[in-house]
Protein backbone atom coordinates (compact mmCIF):
# COMPACT_ATOMS: atom_id res chain seq x y z
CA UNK A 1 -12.89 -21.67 -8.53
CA UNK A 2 -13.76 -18.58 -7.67
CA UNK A 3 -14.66 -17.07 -4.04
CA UNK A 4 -18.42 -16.37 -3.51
CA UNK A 5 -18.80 -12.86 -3.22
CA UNK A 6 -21.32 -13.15 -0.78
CA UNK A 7 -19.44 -14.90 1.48
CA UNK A 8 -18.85 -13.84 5.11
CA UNK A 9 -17.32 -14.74 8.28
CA UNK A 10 -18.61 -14.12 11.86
CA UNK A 11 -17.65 -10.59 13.06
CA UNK A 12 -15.79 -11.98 16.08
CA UNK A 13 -13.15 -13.67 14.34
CA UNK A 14 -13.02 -10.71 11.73
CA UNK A 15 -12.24 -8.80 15.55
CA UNK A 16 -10.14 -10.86 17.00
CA UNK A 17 -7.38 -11.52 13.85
CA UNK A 18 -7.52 -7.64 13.10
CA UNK A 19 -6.86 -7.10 17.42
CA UNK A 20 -4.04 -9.68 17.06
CA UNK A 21 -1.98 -7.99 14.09
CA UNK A 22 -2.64 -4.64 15.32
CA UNK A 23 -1.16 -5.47 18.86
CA UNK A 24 1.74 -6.64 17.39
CA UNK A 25 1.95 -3.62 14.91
CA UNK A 26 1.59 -1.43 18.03
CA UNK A 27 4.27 -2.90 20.09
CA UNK A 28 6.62 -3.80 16.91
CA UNK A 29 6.88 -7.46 17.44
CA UNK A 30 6.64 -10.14 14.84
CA UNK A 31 3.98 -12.60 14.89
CA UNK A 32 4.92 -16.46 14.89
CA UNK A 33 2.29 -17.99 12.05
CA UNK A 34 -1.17 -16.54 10.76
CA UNK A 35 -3.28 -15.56 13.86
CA UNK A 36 -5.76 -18.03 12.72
CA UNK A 37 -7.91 -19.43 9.84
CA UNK A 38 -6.67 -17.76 6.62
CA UNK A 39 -9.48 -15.89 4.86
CA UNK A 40 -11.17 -17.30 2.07
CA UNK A 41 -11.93 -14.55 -0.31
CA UNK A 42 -11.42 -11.04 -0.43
CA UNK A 43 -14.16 -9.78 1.14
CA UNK A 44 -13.39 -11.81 4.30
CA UNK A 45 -10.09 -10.42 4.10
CA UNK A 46 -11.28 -6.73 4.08
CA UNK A 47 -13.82 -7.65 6.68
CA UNK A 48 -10.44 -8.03 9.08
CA UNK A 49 -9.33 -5.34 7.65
CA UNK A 50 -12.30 -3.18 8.18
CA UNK A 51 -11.94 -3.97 12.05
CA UNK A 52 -8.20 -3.60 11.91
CA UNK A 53 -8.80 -0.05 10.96
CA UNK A 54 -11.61 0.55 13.13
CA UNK A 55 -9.11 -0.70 15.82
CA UNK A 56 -6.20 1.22 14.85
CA UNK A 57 -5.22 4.62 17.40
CA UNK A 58 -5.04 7.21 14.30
CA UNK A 59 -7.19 8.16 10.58
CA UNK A 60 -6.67 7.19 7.07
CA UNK A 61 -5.26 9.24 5.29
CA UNK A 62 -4.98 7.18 1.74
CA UNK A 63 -4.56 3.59 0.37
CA UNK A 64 -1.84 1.73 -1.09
CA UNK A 65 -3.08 -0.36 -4.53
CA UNK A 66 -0.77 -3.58 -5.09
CA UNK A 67 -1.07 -5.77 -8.15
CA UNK A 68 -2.25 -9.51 -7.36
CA UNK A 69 -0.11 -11.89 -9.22
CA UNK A 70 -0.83 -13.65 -12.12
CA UNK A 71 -1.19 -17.10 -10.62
CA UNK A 72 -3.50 -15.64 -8.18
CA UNK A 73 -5.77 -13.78 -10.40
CA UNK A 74 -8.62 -16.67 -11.13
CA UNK A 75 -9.26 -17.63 -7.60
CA UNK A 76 -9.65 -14.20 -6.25
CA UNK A 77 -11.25 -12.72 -9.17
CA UNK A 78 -9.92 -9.11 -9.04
CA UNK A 79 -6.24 -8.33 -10.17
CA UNK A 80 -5.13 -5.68 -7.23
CA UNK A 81 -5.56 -4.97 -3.70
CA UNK A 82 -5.97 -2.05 -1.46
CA UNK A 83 -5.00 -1.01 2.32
CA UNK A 84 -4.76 1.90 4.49
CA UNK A 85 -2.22 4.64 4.92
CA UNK A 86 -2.11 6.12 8.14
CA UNK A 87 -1.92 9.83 8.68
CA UNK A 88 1.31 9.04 11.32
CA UNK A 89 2.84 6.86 8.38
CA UNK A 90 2.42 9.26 5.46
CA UNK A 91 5.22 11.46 5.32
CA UNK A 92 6.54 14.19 2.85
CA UNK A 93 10.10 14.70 2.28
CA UNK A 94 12.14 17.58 2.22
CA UNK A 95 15.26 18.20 -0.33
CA UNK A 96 18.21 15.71 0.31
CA UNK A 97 15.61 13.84 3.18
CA UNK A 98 16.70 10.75 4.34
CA UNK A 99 13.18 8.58 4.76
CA UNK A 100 13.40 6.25 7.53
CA UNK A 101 12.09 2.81 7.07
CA UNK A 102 10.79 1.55 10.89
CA UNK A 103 11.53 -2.63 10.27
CA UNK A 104 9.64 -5.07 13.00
CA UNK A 105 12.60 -7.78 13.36
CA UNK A 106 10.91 -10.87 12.40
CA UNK A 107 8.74 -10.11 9.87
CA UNK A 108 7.98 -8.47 6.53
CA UNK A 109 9.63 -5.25 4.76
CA UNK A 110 10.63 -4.03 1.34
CA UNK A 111 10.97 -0.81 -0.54
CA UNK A 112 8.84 -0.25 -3.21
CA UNK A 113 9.46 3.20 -5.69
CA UNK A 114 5.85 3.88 -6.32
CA UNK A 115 3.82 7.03 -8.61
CA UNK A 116 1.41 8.63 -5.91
CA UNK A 117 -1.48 9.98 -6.79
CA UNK A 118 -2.91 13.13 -4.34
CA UNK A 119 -7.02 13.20 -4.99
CA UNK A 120 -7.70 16.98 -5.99
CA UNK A 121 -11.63 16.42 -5.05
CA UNK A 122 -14.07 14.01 -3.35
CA UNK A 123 -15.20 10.75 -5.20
CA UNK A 124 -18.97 10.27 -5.49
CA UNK A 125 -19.86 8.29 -2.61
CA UNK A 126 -21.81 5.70 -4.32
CA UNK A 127 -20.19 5.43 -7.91
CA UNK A 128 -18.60 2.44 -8.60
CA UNK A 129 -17.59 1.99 -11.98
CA UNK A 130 -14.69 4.55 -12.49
CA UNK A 131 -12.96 4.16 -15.69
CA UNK A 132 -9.05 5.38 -15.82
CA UNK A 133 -10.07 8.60 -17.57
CA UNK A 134 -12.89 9.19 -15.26
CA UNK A 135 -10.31 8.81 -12.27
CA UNK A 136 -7.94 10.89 -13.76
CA UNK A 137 -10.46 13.55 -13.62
CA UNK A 138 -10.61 13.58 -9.84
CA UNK A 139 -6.76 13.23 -9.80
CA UNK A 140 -4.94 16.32 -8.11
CA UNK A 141 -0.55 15.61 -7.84
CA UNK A 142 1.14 13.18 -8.87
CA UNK A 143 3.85 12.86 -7.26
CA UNK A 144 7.32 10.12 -6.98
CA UNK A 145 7.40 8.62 -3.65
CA UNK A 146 8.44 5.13 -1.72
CA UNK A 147 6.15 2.79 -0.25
CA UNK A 148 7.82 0.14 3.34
CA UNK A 149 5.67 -2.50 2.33
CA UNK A 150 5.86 -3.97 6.25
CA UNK A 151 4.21 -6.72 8.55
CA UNK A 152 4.32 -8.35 11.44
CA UNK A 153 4.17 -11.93 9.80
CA UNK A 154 7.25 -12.55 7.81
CA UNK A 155 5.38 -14.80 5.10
CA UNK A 156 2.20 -12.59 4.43
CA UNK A 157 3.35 -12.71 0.69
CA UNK A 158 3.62 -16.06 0.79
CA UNK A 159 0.09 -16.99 2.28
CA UNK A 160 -1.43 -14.94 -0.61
CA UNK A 161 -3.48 -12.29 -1.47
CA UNK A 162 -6.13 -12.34 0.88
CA UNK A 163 -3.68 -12.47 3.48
CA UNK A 164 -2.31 -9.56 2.42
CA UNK A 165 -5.52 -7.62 2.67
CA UNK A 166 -6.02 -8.56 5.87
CA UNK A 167 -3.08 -6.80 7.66
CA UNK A 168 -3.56 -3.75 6.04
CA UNK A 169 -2.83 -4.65 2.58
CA UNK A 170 1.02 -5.49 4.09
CA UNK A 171 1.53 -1.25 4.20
CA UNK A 172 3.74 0.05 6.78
CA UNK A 173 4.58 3.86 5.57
CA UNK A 174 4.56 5.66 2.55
CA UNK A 175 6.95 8.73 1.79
CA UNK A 176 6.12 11.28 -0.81
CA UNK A 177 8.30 12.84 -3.21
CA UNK A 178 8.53 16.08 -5.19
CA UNK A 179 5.39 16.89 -7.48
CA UNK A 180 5.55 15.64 -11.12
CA UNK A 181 3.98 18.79 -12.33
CA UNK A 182 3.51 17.98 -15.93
CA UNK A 183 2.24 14.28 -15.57
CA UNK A 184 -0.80 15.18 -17.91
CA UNK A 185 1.25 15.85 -20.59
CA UNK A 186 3.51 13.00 -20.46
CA UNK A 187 3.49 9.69 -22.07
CA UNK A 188 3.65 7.22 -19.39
CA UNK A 189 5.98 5.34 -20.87
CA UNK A 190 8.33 8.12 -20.38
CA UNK A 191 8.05 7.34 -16.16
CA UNK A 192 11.28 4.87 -15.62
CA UNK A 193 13.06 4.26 -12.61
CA UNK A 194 14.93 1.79 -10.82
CA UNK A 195 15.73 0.70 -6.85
CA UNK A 196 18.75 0.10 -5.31
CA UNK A 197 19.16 -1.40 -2.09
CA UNK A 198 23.19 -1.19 -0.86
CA UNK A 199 24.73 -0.37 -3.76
CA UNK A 200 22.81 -2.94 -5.74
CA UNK A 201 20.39 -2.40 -8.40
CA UNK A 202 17.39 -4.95 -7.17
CA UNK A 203 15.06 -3.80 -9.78
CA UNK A 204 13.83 -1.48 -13.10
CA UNK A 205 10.41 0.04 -14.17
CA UNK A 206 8.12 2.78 -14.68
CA UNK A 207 4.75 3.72 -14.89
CA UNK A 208 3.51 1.08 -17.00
CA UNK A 209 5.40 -1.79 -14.66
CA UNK A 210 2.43 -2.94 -14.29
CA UNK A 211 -0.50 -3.43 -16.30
CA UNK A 212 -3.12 -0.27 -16.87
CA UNK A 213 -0.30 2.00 -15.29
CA UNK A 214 -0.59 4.34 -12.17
CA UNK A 215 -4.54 5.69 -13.58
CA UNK A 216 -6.12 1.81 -13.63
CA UNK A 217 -5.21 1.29 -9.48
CA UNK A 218 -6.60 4.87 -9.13
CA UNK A 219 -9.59 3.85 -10.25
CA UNK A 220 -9.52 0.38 -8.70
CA UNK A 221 -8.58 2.14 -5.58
CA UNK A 222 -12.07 4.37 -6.36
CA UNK A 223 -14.37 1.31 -7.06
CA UNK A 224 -13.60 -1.00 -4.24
CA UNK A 225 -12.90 2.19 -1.94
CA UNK A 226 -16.83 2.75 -2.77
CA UNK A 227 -17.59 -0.63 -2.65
CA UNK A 228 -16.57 -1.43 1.15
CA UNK A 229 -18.28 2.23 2.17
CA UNK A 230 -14.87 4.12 2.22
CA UNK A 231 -15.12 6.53 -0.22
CA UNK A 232 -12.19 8.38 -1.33
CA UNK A 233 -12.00 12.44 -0.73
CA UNK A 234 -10.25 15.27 -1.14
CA UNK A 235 -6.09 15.29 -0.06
CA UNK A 236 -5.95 11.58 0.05
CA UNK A 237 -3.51 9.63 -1.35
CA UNK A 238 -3.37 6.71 -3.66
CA UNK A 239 -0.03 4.93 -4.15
CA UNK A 240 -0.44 2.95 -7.28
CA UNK A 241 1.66 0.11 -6.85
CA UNK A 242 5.65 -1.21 -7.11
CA UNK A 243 6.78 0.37 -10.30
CA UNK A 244 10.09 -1.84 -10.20
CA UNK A 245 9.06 -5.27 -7.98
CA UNK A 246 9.46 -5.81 -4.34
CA UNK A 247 12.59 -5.59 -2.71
CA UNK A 248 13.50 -6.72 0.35
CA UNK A 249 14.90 -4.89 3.11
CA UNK A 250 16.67 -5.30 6.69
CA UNK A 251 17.12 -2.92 9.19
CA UNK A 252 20.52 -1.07 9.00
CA UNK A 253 20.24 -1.47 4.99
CA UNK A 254 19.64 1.84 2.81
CA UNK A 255 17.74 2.41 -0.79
CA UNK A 256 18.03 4.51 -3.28
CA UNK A 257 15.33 5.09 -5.49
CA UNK A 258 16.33 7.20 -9.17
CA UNK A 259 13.01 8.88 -11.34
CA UNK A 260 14.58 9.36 -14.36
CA UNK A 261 14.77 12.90 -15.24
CA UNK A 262 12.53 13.90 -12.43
CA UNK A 263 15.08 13.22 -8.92
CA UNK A 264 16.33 10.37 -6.35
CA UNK A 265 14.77 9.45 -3.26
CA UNK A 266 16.73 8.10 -0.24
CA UNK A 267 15.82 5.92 2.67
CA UNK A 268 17.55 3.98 5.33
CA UNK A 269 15.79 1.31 7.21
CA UNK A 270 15.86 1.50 11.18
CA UNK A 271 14.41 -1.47 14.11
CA UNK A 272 10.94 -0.42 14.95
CA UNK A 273 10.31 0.66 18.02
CA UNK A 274 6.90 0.04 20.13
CA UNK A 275 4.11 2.77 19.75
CA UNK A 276 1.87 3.90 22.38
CA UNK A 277 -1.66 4.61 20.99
CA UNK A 278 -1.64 8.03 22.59
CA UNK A 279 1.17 8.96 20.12
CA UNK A 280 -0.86 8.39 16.98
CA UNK A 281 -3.92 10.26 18.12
C-alpha cells in the first residue's frame, strides 16, 4: 500500500530524531538503534530531515539523488531520494588529490563514483514538473566526482528508504572531480567506470547504471527540491546517484575510482573526528 501523502507527524518528534542524529554526526559517534519510531512515508522522513538541516551549524550547498530499490518502489511511491550536501563537506580536488573519507566507527560508509551535476542558473521556485530535457537546460558542469555515503546508524540501508531520508539522505561528503567539458555531446552510454576499494574491483557502471541516467535525478532532484520549498539555484550541486553500486568502506581502507577516458579519482578513508559547530560556520 502506498503512504498517504498527506500524512504528517507532530513537529516535536520530527525535532527531536533530527537533534539526536545530528548530535551524533557532530561529535562522530555511532548511534546504537533508530532514535525512535521509524517514519512512515517519505514526507515524514523529510519532515526530520527538514529539522535536521535547520539544526545543522553550516548551509547547503547541493543534494545527493540515490535510487530507491526495486522492492521498495510500491510502498514509497517515488523511485529516488534526496539529501543535503554541506558547504564544509563539498570539496573539489586538485590533480593527483588524495580525498579523505572521515568514517564514524560504528556506523555507515561507502564510496560511491557518482556524475555531478553543477546548476548553471536558478530553478523556478514553484515549478514542479521538470522533464530531463527541461533540467538539462538549467544544467551548468558536469563533472566526475565521489560521494562517502556515511551515518551514524550502521543499518540505515537496512531500515529502508525513509530511513535514509531522514539522516540526511545517508550523505556524509561529496568530492568533485575534473569538468567533463563535452558531456552535451556525448552519448551517455559512453560514461563507464568502475570502483575499487584495496586493490579490488567492488563494482562497474556508467551513466546509465541506473535507470533515466544522471539528467532524470536532476530533475527529480528539481521537483521534490520545489516540492519541500527548497528550490535549487545557481552553483549548487546535484550528485546523481552510485554509477557502479555501493561499496563499503572502513577506515584505514583506500578507493580508487577510474572514468574511462576522462581520469581516476583517489580517496583514503580516515576515523572521524568530533566537530565543534563553530568550525562549520
Amino acid at each position: 500500500m502506498k503512504p498517504n501523502p498527506a500524512a504528517s507527524e507532530p513537529l516535536e518528534l520530527s525535532r527531536e530524531i533530527a537533534a539526536h542524529f545530528v548530535a551524533a554526526r557532530l561529535a562522530a559517534q555511532a548511534l546504537p538503534g533508530y532514535p525512535g519510531p521509524l517514519p512512515q512515508s517519505l514526507d515524514a522522513a523529510y519532515a526530520r530531515q527538514d529539522a535536521a538541516i535547520a539544526l545543522w551549524p553550516d548551509r547547503v550547498a547541493g543534494w545527493k539523488v540515490g535510487r530507491i530499490p526495486d522492492v521498495w518502489l510500491e510502498r514509497m511511491g517515488e523511485d529516488r531520494i534526496m539529501g543535503p550536501v554541506f558547504a564544509h563537506r563539498l570539496h573539489t580536488l586538485t590533480a593527483d588529490q588524495i580525498a579523505e573519507l572521515p568514517v564514524i566507527a560504528g556506523g555507515f560508509a561507502a564510496v560511491e563514483a557518482e556524475y555531478v551535476f553543477v546548476l548553471g542558473a536558478d530553478a523556478p521556485i514553484d515549478k514542479t514538473d521538470f522533464t530531463p530535457q527541461q533540467a538539462a537546460e538549467l544544467a551548468g558542469e558536469l563533472r566526475i566526482g565521489i560521494e562517502l555515503a556515511g551515518s551514524p546508524l550502521a543499518t540505515i540501508n537496512e531500515l529502508g528508504p525513509a530511513v535514509v531520508v531522514s539522516d540526511f539522505g545517508n550523505n556524509a561528503a561529496v568530492f568533485l572531480g575534473p569538468v567533463i567539458g563535452d558531456w552535451r555531446e556525448r552519448s551517455w552510454d559512453s560514461l563507464v567506470c568502475a570502483t575499487w576499494v584495496e586493490g579490488m574491483q567492488v563494482g562497474r557502471g556508467g551513466a546509465l547504471h541506473l535507470p533515466g541516467g544522471p539528467l532524470a535525478a536532476l530533475a527529480f532532484a528539481l521537483n521534490r527540491g520545489a516540492r519541500r520549498g527548497h528550490p535549487l539555484k545557481a552553483g549548487m550541486i546535484v550528485s546523481t546517484g552510485a554509477a557502479t553500486g555501493i561499496h563499503d568502506i572502513l577506515a584505514g581502507q583506500s578507493s580508487r575510482l577510474v572514468f574511462d577516458g576522462l581520469g581516476e579519482l583517489h580517496c583514503h578513508a580516515v576515523p572521524a573526528t568530533a566537530t565543534a559547530k563553530e568550525q562549520l560556520r
